[in-house]
PDB file of N, CA and C in Angstrom:
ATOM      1  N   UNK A   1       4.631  21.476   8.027  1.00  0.00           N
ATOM      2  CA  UNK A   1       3.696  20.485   8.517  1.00  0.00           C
ATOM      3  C   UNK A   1       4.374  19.125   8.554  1.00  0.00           C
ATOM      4  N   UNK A   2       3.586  17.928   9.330  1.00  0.00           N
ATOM      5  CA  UNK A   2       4.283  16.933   9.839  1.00  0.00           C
ATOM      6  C   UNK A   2       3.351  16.009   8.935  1.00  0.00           C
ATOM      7  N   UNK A   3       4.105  15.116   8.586  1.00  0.00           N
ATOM      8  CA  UNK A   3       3.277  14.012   7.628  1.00  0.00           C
ATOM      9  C   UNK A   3       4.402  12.682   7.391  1.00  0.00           C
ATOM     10  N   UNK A   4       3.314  11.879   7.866  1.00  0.00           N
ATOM     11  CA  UNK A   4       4.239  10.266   8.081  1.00  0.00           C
ATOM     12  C   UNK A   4       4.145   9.707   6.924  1.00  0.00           C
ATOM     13  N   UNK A   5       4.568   8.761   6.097  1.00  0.00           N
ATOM     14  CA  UNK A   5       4.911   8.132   4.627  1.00  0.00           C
ATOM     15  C   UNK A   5       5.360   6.602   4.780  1.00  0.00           C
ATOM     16  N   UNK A   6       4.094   5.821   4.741  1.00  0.00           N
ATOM     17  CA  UNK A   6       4.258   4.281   5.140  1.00  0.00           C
ATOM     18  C   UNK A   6       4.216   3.644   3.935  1.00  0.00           C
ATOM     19  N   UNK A   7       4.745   2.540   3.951  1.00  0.00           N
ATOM     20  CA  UNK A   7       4.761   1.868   2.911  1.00  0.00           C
ATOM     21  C   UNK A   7       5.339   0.358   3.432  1.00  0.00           C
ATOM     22  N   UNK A   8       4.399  -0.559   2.895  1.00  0.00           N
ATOM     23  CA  UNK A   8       4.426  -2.148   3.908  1.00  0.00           C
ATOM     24  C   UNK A   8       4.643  -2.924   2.231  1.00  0.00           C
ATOM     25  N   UNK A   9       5.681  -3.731   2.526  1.00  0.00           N
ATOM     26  CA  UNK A   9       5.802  -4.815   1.750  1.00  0.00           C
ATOM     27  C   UNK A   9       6.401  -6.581   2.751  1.00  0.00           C
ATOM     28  N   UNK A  10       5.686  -7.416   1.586  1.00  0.00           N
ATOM     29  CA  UNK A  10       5.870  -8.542   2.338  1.00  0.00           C
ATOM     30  C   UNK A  10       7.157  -8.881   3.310  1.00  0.00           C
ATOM     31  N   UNK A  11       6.679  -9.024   4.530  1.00  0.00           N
ATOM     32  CA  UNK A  11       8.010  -9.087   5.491  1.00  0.00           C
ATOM     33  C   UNK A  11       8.976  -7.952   6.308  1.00  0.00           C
ATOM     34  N   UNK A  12       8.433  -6.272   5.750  1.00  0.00           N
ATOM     35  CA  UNK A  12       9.004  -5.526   6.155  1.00  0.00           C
ATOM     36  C   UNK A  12       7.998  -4.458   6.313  1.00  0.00           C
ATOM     37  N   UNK A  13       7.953  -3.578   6.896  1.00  0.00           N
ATOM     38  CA  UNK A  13       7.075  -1.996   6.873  1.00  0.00           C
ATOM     39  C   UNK A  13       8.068  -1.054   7.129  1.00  0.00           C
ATOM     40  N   UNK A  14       8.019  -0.234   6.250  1.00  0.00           N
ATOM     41  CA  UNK A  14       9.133   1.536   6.925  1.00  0.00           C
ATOM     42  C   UNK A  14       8.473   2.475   6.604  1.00  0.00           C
ATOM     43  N   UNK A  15       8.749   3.139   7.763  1.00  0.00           N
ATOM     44  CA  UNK A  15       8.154   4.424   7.798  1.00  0.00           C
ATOM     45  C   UNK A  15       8.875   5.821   7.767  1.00  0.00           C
ATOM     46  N   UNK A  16       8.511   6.897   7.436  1.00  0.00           N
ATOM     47  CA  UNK A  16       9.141   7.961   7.073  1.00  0.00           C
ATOM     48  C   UNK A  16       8.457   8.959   7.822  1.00  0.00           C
ATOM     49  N   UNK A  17       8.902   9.842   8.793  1.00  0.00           N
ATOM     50  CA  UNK A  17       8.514  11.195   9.033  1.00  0.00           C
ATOM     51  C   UNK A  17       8.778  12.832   8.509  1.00  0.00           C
ATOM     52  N   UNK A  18       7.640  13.255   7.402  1.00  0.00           N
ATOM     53  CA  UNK A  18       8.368  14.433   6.700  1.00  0.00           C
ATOM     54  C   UNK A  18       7.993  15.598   7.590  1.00  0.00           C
ATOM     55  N   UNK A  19       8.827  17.256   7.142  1.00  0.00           N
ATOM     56  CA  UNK A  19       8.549  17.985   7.505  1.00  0.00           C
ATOM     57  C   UNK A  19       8.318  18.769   5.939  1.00  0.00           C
ATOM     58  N   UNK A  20       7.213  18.735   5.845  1.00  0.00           N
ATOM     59  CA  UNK A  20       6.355  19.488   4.119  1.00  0.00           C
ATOM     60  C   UNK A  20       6.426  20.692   4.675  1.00  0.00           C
ATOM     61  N   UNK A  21       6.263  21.352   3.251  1.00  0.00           N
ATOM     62  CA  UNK A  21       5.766  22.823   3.068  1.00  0.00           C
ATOM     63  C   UNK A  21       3.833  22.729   3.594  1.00  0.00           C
ATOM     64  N   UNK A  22       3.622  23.774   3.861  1.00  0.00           N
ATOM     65  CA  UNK A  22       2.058  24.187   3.827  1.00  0.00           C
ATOM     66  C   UNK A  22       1.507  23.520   2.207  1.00  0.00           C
ATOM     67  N   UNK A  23       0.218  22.718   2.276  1.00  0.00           N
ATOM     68  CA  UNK A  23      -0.484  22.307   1.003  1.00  0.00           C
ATOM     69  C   UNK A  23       0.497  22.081   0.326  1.00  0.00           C
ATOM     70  N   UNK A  24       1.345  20.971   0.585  1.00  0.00           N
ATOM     71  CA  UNK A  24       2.013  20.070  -0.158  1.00  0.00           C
ATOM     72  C   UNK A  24       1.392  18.523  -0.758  1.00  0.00           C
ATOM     73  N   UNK A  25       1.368  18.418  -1.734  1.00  0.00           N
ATOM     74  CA  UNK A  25       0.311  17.203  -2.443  1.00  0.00           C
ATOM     75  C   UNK A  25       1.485  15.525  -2.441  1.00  0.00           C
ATOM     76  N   UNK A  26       0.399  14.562  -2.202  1.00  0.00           N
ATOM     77  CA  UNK A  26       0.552  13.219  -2.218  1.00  0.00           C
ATOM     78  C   UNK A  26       2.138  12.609  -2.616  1.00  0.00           C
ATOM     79  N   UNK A  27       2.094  13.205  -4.085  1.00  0.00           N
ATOM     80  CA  UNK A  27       3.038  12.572  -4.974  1.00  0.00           C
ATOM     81  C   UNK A  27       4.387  13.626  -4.657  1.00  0.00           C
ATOM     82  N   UNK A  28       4.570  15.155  -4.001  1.00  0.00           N
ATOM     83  CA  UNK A  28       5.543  15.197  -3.657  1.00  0.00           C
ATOM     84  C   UNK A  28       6.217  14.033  -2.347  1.00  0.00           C
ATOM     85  N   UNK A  29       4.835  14.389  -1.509  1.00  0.00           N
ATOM     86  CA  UNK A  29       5.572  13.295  -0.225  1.00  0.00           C
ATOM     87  C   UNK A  29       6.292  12.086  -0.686  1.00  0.00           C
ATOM     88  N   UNK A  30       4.966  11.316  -1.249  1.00  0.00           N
ATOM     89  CA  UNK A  30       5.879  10.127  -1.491  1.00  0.00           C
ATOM     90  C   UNK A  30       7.410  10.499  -2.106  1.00  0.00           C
ATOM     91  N   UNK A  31       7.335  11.388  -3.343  1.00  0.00           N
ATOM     92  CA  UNK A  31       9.026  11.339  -4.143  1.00  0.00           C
ATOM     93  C   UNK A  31       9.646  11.825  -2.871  1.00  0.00           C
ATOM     94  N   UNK A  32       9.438  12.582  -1.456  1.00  0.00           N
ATOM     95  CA  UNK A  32      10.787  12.930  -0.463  1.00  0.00           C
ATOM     96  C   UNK A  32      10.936  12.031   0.579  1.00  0.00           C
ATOM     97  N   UNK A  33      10.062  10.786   0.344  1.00  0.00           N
ATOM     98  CA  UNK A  33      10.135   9.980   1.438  1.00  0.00           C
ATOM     99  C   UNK A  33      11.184   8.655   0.781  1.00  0.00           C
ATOM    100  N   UNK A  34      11.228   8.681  -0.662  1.00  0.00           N
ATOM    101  CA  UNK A  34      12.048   7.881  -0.898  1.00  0.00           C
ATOM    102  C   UNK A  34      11.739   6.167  -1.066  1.00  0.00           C
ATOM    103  N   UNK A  35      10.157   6.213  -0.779  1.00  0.00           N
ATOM    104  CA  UNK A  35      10.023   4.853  -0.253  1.00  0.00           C
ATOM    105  C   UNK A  35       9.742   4.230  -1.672  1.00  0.00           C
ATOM    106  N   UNK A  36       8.988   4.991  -2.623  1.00  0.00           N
ATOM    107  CA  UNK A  36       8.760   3.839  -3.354  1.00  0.00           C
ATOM    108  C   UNK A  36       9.761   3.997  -4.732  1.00  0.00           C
ATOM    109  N   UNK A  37      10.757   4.170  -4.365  1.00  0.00           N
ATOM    110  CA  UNK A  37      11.939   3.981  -5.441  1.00  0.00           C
ATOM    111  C   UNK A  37      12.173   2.329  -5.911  1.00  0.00           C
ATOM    112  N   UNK A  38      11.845   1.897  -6.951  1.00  0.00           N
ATOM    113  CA  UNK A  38      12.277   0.366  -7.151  1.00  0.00           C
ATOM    114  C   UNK A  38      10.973  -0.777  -7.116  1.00  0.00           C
ATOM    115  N   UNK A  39      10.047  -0.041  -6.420  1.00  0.00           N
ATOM    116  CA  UNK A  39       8.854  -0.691  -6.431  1.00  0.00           C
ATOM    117  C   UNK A  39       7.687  -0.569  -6.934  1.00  0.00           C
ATOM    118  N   UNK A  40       7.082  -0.924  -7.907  1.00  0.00           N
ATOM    119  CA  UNK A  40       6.044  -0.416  -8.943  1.00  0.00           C
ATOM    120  C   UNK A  40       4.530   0.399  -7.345  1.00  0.00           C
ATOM    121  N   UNK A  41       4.304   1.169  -7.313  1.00  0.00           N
ATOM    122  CA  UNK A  41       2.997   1.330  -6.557  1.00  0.00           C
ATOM    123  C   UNK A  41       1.622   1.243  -7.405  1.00  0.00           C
ATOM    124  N   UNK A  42       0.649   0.687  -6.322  1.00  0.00           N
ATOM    125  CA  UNK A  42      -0.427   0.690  -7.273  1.00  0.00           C
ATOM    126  C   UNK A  42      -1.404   1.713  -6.970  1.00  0.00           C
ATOM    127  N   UNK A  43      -0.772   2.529  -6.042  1.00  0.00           N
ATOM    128  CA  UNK A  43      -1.682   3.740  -5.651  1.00  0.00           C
ATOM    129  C   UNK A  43      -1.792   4.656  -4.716  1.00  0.00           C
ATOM    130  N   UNK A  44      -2.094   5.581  -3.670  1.00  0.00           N
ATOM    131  CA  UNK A  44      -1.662   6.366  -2.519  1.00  0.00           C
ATOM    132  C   UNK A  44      -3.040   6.029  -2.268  1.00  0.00           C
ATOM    133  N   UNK A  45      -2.897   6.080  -0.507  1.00  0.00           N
ATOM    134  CA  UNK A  45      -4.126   6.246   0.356  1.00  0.00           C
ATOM    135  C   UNK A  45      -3.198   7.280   1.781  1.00  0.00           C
ATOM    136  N   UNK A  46      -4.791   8.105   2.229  1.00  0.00           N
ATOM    137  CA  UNK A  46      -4.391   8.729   3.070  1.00  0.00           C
ATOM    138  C   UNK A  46      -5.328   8.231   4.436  1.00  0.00           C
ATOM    139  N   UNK A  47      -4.998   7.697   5.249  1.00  0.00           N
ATOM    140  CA  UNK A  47      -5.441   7.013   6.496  1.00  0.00           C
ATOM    141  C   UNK A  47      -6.316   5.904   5.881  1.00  0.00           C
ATOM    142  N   UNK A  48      -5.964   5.730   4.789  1.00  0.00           N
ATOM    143  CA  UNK A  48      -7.062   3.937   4.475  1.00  0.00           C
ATOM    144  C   UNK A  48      -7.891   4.512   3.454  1.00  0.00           C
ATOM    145  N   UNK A  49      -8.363   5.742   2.981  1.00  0.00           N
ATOM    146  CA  UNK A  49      -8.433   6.409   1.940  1.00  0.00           C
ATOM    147  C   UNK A  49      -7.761   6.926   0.761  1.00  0.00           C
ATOM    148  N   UNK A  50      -8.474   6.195  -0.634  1.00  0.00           N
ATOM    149  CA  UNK A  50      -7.867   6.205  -1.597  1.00  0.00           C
ATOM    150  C   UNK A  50      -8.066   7.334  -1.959  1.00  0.00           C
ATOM    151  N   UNK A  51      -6.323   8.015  -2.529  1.00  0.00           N
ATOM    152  CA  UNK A  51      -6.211   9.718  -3.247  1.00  0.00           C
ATOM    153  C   UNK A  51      -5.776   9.463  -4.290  1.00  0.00           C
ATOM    154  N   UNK A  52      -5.379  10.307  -5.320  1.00  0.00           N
ATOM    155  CA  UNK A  52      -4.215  10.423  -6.128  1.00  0.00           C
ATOM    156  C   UNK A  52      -3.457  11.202  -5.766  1.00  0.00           C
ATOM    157  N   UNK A  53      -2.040  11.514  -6.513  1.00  0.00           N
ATOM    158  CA  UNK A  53      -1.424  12.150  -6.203  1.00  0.00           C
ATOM    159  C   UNK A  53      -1.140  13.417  -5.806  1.00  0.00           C
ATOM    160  N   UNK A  54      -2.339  14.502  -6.657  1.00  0.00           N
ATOM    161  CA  UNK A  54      -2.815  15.614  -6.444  1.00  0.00           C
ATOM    162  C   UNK A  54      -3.369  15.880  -4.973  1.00  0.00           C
ATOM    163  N   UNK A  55      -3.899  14.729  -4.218  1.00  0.00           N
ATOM    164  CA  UNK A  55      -4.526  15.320  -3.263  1.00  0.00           C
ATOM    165  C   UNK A  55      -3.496  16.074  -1.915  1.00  0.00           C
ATOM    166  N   UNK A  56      -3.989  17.141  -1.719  1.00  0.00           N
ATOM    167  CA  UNK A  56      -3.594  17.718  -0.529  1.00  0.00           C
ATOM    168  C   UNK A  56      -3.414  17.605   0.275  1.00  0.00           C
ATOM    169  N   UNK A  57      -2.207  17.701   1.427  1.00  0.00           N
ATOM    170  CA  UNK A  57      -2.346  17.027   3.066  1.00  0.00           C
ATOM    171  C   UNK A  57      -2.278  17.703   3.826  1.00  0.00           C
ATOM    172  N   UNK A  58      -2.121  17.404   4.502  1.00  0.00           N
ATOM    173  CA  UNK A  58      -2.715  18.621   5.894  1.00  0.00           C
ATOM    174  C   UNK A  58      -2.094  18.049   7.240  1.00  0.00           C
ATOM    175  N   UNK A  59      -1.386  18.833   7.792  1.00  0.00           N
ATOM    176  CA  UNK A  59      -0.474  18.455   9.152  1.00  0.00           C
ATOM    177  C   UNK A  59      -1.422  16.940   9.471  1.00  0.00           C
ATOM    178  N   UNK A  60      -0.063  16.513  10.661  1.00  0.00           N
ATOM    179  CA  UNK A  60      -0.488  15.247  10.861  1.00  0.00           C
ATOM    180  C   UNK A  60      -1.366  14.142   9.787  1.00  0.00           C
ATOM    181  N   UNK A  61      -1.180  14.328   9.032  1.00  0.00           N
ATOM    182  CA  UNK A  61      -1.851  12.815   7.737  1.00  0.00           C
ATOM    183  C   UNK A  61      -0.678  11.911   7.556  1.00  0.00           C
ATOM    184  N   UNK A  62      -1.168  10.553   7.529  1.00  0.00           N
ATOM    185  CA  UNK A  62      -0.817   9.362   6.916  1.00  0.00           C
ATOM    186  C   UNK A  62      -0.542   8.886   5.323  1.00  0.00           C
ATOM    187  N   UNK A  63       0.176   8.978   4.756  1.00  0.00           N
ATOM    188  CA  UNK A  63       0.523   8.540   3.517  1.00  0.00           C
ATOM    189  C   UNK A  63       0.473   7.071   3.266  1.00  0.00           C
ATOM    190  N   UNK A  64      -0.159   6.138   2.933  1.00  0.00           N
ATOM    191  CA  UNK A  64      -0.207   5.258   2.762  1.00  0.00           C
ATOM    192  C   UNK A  64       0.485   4.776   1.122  1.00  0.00           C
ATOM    193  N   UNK A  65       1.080   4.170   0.766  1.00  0.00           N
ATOM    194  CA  UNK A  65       1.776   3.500  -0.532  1.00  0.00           C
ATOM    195  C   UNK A  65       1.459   2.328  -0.685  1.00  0.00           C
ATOM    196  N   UNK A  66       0.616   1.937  -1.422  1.00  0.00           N
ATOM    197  CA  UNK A  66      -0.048   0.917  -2.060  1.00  0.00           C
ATOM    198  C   UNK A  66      -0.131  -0.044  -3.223  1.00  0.00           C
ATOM    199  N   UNK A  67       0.816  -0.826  -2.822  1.00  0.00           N
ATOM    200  CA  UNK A  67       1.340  -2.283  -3.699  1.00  0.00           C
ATOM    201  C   UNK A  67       0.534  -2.883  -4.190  1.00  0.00           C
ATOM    202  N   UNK A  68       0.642  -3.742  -5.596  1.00  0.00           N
ATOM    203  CA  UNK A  68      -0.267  -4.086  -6.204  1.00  0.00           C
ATOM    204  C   UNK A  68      -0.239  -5.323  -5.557  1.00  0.00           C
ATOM    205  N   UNK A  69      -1.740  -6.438  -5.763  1.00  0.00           N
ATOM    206  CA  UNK A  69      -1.606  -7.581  -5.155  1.00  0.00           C
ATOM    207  C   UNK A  69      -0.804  -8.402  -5.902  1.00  0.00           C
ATOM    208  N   UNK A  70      -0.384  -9.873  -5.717  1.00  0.00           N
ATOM    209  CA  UNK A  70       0.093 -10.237  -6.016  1.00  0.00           C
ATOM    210  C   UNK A  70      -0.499 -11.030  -6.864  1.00  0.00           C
ATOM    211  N   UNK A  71      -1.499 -11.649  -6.366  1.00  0.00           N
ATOM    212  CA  UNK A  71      -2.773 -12.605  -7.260  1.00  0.00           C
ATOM    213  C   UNK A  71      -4.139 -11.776  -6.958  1.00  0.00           C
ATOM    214  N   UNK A  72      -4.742 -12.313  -7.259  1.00  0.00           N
ATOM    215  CA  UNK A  72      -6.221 -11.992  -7.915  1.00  0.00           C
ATOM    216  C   UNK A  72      -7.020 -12.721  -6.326  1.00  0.00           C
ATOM    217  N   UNK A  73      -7.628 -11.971  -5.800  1.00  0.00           N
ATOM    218  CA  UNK A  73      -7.956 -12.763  -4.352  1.00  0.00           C
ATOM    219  C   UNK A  73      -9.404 -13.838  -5.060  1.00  0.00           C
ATOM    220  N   UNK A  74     -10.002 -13.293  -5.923  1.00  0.00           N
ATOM    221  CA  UNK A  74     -10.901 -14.330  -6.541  1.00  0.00           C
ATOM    222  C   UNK A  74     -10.158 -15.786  -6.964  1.00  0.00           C
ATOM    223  N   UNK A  75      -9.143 -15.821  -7.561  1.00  0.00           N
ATOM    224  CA  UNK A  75      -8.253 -16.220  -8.048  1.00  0.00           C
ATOM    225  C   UNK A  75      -7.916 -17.549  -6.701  1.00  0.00           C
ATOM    226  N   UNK A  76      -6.850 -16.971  -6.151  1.00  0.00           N
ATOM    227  CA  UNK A  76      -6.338 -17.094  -4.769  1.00  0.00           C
ATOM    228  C   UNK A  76      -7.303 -18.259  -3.962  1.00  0.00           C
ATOM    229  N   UNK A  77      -8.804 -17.872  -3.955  1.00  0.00           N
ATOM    230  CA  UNK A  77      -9.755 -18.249  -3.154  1.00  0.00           C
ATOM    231  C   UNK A  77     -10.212 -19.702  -3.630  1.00  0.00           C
ATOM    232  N   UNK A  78      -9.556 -19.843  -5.469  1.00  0.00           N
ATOM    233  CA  UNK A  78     -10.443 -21.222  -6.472  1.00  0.00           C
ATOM    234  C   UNK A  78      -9.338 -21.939  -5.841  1.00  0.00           C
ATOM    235  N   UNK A  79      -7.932 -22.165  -5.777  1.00  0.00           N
ATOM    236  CA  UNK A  79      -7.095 -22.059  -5.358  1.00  0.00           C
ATOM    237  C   UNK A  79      -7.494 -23.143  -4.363  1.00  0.00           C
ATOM    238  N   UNK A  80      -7.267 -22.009  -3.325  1.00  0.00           N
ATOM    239  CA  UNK A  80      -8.001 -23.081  -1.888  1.00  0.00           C
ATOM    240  C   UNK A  80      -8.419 -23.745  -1.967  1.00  0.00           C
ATOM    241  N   UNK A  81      -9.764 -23.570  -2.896  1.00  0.00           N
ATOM    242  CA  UNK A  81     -11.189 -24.780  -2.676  1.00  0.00           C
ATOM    243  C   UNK A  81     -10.545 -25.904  -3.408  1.00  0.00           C
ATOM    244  N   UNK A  82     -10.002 -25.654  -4.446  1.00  0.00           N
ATOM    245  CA  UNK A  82      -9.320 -26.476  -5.086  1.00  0.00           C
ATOM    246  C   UNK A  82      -8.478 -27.718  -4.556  1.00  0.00           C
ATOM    247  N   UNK A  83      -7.269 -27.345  -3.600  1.00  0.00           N
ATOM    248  CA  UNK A  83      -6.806 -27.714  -3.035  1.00  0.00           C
ATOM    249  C   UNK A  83      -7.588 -28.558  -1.811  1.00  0.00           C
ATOM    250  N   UNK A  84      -8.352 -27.893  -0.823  1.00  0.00           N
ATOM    251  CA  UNK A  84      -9.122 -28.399  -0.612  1.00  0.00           C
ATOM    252  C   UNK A  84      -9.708 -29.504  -0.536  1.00  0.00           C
ATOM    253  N   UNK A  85     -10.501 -29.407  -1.548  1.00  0.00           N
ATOM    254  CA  UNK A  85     -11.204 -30.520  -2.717  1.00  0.00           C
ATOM    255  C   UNK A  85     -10.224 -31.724  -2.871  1.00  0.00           C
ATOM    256  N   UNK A  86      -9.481 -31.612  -3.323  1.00  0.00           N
ATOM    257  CA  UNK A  86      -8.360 -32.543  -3.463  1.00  0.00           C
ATOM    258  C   UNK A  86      -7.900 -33.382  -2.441  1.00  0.00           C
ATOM    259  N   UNK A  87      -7.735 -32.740  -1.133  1.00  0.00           N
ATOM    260  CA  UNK A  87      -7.440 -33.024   0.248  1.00  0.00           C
ATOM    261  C   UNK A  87      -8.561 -34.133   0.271  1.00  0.00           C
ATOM    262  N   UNK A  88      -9.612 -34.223   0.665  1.00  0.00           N
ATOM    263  CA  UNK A  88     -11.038 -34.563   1.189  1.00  0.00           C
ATOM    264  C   UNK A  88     -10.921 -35.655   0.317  1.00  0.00           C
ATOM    265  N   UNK A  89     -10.814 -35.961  -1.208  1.00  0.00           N
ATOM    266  CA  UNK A  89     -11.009 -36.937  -2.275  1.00  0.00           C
ATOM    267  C   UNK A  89      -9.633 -37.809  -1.732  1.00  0.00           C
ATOM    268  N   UNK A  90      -8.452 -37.314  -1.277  1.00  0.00           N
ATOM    269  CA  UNK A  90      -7.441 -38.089  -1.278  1.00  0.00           C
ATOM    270  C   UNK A  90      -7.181 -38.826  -0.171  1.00  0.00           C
ATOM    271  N   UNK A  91      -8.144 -38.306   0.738  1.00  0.00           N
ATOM    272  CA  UNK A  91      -8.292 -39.171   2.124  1.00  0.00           C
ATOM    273  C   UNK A  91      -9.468 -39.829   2.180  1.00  0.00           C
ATOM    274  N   UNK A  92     -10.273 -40.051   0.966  1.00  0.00           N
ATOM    275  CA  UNK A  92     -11.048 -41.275   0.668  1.00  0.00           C
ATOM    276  C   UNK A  92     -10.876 -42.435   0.876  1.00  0.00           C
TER     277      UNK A  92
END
């Protein structure tokens, strides 16, 4: 079976095309695709759906490899306003 193995980090995306065994699971793909050697993952998705590694694929599926964020988007967002805020007071 045919199964693609993406994995996007800031500034780059690569992709991998495997040829699996029949009911081959998540976490083999990823270890033959090679991609996430060196990079902590924070998880597998299969077409935008979150799996674990156990889950099963099935010709033609998407492997998705899923990086942790970098900040906290709550976080990220005080941030802005913050900044923001600051902007608006300093052109007082």
């Amino acid at each position: 079976m045919k199964v693609e193995v993406v994995a996007a980090w800031p500034g780059r995306a690569e992709v991998r095309l495997l040829d699996l065994p029949e009911g081959a699971c998540a976490a083999k793909a990823c270890a033959a695709s090679g991609l996430a050697e060196g990079y902590p993952l924070a998880g597998m998705a299969i077409f935008g759906r979150r799996v674990t590694g156990s889950a099963t694929l099935v010709d033609g599926d998407r492997l998705e490899l899923l990086r942790a964020l970098a900040i906290d988007p709550k976080q990220a967002r005080r941030r802005r306003a913050e900044t923001a805020q600051a902007m608006k007071t300093k052109a007082r």
